[in-house]
Protein backbone atom coordinates (compact mmCIF):
# COMPACT_ATOMS: atom_id res chain seq x y z
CA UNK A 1 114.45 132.30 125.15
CA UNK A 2 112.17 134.09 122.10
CA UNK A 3 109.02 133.54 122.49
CA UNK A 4 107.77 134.06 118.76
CA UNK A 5 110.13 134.42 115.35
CA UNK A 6 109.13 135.76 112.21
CA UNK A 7 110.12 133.93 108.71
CA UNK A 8 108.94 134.22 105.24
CA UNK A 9 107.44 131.36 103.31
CA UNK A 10 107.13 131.13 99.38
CA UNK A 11 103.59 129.46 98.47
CA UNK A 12 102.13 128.85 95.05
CA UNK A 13 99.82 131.37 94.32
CA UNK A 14 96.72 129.14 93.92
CA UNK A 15 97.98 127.99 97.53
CA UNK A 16 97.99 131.02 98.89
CA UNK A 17 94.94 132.00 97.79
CA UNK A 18 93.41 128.88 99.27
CA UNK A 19 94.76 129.74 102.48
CA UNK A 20 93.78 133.75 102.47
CA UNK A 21 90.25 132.60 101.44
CA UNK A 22 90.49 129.83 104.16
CA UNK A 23 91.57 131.82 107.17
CA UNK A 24 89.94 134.71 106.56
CA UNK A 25 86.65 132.40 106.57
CA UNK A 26 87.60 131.00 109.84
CA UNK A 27 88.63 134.85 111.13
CA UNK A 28 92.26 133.55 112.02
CA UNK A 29 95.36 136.18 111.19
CA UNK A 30 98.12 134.39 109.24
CA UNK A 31 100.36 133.65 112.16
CA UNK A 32 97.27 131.25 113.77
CA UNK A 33 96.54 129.74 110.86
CA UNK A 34 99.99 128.66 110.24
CA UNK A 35 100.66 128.12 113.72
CA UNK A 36 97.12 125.66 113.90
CA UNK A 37 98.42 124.09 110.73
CA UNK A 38 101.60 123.30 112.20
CA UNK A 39 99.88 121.95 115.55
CA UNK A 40 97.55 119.89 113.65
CA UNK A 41 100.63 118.60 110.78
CA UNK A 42 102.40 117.51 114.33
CA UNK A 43 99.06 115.72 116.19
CA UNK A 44 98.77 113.85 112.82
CA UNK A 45 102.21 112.19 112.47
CA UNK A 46 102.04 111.35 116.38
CA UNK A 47 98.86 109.38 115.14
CA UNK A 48 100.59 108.09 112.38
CA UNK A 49 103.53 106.39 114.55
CA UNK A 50 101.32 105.26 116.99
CA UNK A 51 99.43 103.33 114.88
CA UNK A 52 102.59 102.11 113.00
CA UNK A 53 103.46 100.75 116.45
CA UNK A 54 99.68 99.01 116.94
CA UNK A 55 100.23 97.48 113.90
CA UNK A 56 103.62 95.98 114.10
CA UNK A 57 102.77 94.96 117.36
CA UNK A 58 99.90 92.79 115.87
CA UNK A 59 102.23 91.80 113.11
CA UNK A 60 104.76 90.53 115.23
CA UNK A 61 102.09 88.73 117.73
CA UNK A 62 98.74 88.38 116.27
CA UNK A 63 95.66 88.17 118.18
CA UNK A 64 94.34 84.35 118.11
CA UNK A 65 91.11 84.08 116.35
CA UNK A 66 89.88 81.36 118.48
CA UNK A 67 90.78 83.76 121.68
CA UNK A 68 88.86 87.32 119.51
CA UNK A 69 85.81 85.13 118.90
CA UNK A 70 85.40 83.70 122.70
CA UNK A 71 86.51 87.39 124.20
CA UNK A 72 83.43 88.90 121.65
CA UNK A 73 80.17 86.28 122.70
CA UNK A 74 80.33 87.61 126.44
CA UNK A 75 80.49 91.23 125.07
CA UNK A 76 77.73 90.73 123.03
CA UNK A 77 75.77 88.94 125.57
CA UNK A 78 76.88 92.06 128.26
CA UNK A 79 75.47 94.79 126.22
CA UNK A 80 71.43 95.60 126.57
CA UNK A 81 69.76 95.18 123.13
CA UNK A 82 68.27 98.37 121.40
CA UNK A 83 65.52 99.23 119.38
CA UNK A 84 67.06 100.77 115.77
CA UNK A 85 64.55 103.12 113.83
């Protein structure tokens, strides 16, 4: 099993100016920064389907108003008040 592999990528210039100028701020060689922007494409459309799922699972059963506003008083009533400044 590799453990790395190398492969060219064609960018827009502009683009790839953006992303000199923004890994070289951050101190990251190419390989991290692509590798980091990989990671964090990745994280992001895990979030996206998860909350794709949340919300057709509310879709197809919704929460009951009546049952939101009694769970919420108790909460409410649980919490210690604060002094905002």
């Amino acid at each position: 099993m590799r453990k790395s592999e190398k492969f060219s990528v064609s960018l827009p210039w502009e683009d790839y100016q953006d992303m000199e100028t923004s890994r070289k701020t951050a101190g990251l060689s190419r390989s991290t920064f692509v590798l980091e922007a990989i990671r964090r494409w990745k994280e992001a459309r895990t979030k996206e389907r998860l909350i794709e799922t949340y919300e057709a699972g509310y879709r197809r059963i919704p929460e009951d108003p009546a049952l939101a506003e009694a769970q919420a008083h108790p909460a409410v009533d649980a919490l210690p008040e604060e002094e905002w400044k």
